[in-house]
N, C-alpha and C. Protein backbone atom coordinates (compact mmCIF):
# COMPACT_ATOMS: atom_id res chain seq x y z
N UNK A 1 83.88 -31.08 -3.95
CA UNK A 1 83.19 -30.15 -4.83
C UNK A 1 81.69 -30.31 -4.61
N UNK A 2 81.13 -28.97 -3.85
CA UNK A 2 79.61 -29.27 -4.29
C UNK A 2 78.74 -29.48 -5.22
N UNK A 3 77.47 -29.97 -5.53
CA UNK A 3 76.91 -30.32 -6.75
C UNK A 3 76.37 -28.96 -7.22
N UNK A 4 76.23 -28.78 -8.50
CA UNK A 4 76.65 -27.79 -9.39
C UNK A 4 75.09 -27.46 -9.14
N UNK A 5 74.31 -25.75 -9.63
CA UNK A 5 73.19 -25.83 -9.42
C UNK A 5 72.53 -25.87 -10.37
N UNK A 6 71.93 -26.56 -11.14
CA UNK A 6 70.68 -26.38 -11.71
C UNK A 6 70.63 -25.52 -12.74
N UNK A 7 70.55 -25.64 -13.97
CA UNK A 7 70.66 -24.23 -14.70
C UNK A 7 71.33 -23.46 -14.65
N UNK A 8 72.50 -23.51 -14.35
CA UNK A 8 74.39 -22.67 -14.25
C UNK A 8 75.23 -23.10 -14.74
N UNK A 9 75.79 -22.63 -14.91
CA UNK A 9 76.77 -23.19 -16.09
C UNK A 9 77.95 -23.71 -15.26
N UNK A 10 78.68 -25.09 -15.15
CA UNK A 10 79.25 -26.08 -14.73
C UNK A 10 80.66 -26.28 -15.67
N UNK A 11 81.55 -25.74 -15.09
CA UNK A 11 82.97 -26.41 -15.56
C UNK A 11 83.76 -27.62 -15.47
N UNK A 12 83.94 -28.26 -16.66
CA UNK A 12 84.34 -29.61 -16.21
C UNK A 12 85.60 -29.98 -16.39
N UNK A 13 86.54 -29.78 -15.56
CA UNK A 13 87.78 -29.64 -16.03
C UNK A 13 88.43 -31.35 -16.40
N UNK A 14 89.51 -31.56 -17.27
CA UNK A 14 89.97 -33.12 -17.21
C UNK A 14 90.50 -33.53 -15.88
N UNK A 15 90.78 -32.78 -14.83
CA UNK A 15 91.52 -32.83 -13.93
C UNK A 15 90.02 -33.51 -12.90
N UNK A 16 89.15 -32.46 -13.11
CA UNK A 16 88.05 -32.91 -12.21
C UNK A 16 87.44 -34.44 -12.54
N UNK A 17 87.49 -34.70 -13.92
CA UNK A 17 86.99 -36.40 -14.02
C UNK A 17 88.08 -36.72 -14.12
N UNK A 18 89.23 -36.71 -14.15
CA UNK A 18 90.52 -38.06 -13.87
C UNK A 18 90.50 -38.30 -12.75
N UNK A 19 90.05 -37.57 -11.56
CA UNK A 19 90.67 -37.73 -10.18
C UNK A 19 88.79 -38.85 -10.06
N UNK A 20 88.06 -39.01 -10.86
CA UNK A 20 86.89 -39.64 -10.23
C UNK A 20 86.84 -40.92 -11.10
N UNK A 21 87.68 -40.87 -12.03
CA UNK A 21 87.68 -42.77 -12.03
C UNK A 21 88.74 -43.73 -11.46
N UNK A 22 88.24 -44.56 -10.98
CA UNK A 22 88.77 -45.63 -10.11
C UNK A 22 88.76 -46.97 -10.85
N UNK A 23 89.77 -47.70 -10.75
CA UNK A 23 90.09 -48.74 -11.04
C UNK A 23 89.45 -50.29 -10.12
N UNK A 24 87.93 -51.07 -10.56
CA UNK A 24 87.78 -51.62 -9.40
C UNK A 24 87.90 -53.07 -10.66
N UNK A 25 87.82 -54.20 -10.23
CA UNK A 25 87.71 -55.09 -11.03
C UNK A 25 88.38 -55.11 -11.86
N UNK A 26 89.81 -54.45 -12.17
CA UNK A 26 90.63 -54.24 -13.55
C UNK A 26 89.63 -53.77 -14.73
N UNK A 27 88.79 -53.02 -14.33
CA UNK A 27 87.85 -51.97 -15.12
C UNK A 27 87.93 -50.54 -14.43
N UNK A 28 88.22 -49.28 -15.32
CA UNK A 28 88.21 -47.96 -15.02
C UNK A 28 86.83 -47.51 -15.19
N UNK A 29 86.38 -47.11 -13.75
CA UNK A 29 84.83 -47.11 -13.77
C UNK A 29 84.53 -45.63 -13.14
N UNK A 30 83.40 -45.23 -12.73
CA UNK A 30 82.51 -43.49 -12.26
C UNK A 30 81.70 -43.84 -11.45
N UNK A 31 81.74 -43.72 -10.16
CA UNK A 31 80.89 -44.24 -9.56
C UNK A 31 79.07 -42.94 -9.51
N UNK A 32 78.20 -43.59 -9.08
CA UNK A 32 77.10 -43.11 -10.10
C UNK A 32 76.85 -41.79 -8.58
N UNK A 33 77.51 -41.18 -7.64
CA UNK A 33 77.11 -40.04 -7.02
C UNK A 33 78.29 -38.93 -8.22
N UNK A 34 79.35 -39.44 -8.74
CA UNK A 34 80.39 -38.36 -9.25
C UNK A 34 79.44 -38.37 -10.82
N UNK A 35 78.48 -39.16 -11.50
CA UNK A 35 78.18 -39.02 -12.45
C UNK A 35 76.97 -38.07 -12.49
N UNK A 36 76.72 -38.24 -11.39
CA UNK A 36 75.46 -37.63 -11.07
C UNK A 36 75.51 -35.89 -10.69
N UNK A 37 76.80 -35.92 -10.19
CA UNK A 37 77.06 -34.21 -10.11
C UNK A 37 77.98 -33.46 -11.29
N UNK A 38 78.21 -34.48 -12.42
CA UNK A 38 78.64 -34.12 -13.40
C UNK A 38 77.28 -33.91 -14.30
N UNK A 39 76.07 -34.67 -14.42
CA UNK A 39 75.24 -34.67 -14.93
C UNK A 39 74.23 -33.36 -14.35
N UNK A 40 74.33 -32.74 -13.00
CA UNK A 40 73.75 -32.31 -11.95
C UNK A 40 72.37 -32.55 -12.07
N UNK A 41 72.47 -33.81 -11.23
CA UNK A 41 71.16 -34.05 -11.00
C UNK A 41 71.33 -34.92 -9.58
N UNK A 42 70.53 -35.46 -8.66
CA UNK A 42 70.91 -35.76 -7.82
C UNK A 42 71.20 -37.59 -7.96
N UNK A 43 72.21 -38.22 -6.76
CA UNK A 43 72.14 -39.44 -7.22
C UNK A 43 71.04 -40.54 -7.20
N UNK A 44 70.32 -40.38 -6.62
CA UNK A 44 68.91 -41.23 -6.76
C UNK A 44 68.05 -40.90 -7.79
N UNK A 45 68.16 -39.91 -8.40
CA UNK A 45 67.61 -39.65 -9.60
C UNK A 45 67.79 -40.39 -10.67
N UNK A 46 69.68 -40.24 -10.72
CA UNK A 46 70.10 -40.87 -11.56
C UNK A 46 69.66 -42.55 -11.47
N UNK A 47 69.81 -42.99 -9.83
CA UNK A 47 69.73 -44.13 -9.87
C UNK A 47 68.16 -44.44 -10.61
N UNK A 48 67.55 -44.11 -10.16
CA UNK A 48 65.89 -44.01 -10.95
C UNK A 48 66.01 -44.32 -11.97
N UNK A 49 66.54 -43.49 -13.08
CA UNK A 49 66.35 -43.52 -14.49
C UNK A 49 67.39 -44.64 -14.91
N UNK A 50 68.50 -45.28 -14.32
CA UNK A 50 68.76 -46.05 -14.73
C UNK A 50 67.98 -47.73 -14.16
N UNK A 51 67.29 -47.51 -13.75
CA UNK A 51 66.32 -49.01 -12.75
C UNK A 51 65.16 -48.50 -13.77
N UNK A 52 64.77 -47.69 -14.33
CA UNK A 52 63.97 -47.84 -15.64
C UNK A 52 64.14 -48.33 -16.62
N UNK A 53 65.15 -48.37 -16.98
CA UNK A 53 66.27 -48.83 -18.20
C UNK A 53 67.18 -49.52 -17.85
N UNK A 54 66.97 -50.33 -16.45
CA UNK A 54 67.82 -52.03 -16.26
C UNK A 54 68.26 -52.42 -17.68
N UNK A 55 67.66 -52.98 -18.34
CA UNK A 55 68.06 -53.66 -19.40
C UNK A 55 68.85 -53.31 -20.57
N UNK A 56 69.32 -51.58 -20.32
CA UNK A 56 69.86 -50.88 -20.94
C UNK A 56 71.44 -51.02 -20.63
N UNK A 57 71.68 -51.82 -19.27
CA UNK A 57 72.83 -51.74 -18.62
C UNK A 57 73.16 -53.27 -17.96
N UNK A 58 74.17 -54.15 -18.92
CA UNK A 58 74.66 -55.28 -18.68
C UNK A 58 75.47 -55.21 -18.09
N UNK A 59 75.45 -56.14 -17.14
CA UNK A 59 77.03 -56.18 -16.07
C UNK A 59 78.33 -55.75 -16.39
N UNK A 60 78.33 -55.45 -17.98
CA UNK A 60 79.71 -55.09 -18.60
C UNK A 60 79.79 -53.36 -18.84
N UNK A 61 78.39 -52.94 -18.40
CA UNK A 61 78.54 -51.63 -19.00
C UNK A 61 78.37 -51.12 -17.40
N UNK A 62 77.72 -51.72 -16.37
CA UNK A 62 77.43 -51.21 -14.82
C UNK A 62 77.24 -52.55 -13.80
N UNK A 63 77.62 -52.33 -12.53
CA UNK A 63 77.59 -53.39 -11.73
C UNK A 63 77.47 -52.33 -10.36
N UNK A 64 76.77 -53.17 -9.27
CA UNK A 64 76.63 -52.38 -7.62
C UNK A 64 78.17 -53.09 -7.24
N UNK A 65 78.95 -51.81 -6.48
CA UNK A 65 80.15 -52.74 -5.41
C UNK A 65 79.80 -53.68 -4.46
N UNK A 66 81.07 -54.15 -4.04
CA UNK A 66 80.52 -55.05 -2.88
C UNK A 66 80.99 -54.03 -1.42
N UNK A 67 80.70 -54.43 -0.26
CA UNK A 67 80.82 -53.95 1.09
C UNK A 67 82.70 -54.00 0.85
N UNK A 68 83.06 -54.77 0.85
CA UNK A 68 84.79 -54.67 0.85
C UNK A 68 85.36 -53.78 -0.57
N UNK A 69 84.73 -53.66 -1.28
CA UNK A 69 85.18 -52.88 -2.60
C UNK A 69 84.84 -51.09 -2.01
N UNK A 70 83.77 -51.24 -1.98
CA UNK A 70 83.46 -49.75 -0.80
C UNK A 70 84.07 -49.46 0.42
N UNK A 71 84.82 -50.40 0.91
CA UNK A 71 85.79 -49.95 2.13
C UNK A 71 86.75 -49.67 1.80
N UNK A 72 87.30 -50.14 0.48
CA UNK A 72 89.00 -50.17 0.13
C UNK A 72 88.70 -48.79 -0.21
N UNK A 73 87.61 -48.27 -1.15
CA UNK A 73 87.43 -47.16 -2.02
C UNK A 73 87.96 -45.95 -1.09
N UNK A 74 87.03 -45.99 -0.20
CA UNK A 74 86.70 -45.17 0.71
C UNK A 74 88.65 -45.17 1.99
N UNK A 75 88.89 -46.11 1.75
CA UNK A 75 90.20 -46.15 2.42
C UNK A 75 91.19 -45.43 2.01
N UNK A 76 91.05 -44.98 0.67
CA UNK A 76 92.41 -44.74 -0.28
C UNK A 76 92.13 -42.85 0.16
N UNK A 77 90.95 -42.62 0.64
CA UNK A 77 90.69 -40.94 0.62
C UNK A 77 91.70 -40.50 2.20
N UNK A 78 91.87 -39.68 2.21
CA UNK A 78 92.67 -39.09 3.90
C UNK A 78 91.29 -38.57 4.56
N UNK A 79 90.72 -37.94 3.91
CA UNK A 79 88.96 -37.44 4.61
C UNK A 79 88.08 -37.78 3.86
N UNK A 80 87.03 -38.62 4.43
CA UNK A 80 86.18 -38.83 3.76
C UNK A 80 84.99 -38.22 3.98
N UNK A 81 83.86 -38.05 2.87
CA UNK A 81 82.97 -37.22 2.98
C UNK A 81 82.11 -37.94 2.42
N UNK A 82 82.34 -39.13 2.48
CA UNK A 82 81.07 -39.73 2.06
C UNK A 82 79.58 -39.84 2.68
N UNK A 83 80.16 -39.83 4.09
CA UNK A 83 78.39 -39.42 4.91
C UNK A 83 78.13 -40.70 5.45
N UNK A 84 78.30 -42.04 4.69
CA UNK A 84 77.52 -43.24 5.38
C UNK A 84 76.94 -44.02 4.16
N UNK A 85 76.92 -44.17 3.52
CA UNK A 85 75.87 -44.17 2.30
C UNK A 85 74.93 -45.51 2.45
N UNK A 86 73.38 -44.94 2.28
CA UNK A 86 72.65 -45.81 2.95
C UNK A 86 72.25 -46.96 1.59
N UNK A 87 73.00 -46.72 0.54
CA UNK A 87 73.22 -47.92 -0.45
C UNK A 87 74.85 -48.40 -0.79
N UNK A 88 74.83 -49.49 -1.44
CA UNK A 88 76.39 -49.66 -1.94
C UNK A 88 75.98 -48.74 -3.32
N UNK A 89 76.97 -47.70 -3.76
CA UNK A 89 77.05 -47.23 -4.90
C UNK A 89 77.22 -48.54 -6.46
N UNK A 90 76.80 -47.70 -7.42
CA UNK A 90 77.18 -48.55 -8.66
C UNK A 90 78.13 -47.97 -9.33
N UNK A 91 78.82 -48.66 -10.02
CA UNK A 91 79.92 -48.25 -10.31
C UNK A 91 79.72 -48.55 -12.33
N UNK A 92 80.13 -47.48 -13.40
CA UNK A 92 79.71 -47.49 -14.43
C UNK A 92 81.07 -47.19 -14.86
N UNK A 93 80.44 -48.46 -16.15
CA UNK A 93 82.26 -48.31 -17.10
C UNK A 93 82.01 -47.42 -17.86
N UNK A 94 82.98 -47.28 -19.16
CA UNK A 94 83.03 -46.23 -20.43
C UNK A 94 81.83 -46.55 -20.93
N UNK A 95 81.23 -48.16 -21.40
CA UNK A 95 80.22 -48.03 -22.16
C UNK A 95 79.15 -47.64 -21.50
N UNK A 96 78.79 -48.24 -19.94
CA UNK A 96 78.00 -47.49 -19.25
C UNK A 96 77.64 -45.69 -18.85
N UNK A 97 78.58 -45.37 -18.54
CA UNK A 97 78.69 -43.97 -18.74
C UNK A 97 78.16 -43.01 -20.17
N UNK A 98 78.61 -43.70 -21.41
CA UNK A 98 77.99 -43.82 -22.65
C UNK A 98 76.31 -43.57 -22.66
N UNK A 99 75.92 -44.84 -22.23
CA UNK A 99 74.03 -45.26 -22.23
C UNK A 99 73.78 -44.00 -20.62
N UNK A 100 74.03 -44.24 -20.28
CA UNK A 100 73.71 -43.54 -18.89
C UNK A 100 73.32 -41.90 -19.54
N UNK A 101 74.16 -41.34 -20.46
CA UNK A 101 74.18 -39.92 -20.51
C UNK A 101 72.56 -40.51 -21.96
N UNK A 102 72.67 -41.29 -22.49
CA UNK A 102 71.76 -41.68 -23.38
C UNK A 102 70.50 -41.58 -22.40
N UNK A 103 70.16 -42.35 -21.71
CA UNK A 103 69.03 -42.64 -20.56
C UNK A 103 68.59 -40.90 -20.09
N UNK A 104 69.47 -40.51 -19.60
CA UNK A 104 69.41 -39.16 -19.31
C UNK A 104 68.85 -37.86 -19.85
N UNK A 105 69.07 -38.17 -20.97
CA UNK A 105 69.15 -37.16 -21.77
C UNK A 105 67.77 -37.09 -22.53
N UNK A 106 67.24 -38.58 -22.66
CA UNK A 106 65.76 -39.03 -23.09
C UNK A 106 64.79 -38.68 -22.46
């Protein structure tokens, strides 16, 4: 799904966020490019505003994957479209996802 544009109106179906949380750590988490096109904004943006508000986000609410957690991820797809990604993604729980739309929205 491409990222939504800007001032348009964006459908979010349950179907479209069930298929984007993943189970890593025995935590059901969003990784922060699918939060970011739910939010539509881009993911370094997002990442931005949350590295402003580090302290807003304890290891229990967000954590970065590791290199083998991002291979398995990326293993489970038949095509991947991830591109390369020139960071390890972060990956955000319920409460994170929570503060994140808080951070955002401020």
């Amino acid at each position: 799904m491409n990222m939504p544009n800007p001032g348009k109106p964006f459908m979010i179906t349950d179907d479209f966020v069930i298929n984007k949380i993943y189970l890593i750590r025995g935590q059901k988490i969003m990784l922060d490019r699918d939060l970011a096109e739910l939010y539509g904004v881009e993911t370094r943006t997002l990442n931005q505003a949350v590295r402003r508000n580090i302290d807003r986000f304890p290891e229990d609410f967000m954590f970065q994957l590791t290199s083998k957690e991002f291979e398995n991820l990326i293993s489970q797809f038949v095509t991947s479209s991830w591109g390369g990604p020139r960071k390890l993604p972060f990956a955000f729980t319920e409460q994170g996802v929570a503060m994140l739309s808080s951070v955002l929205t401020s």
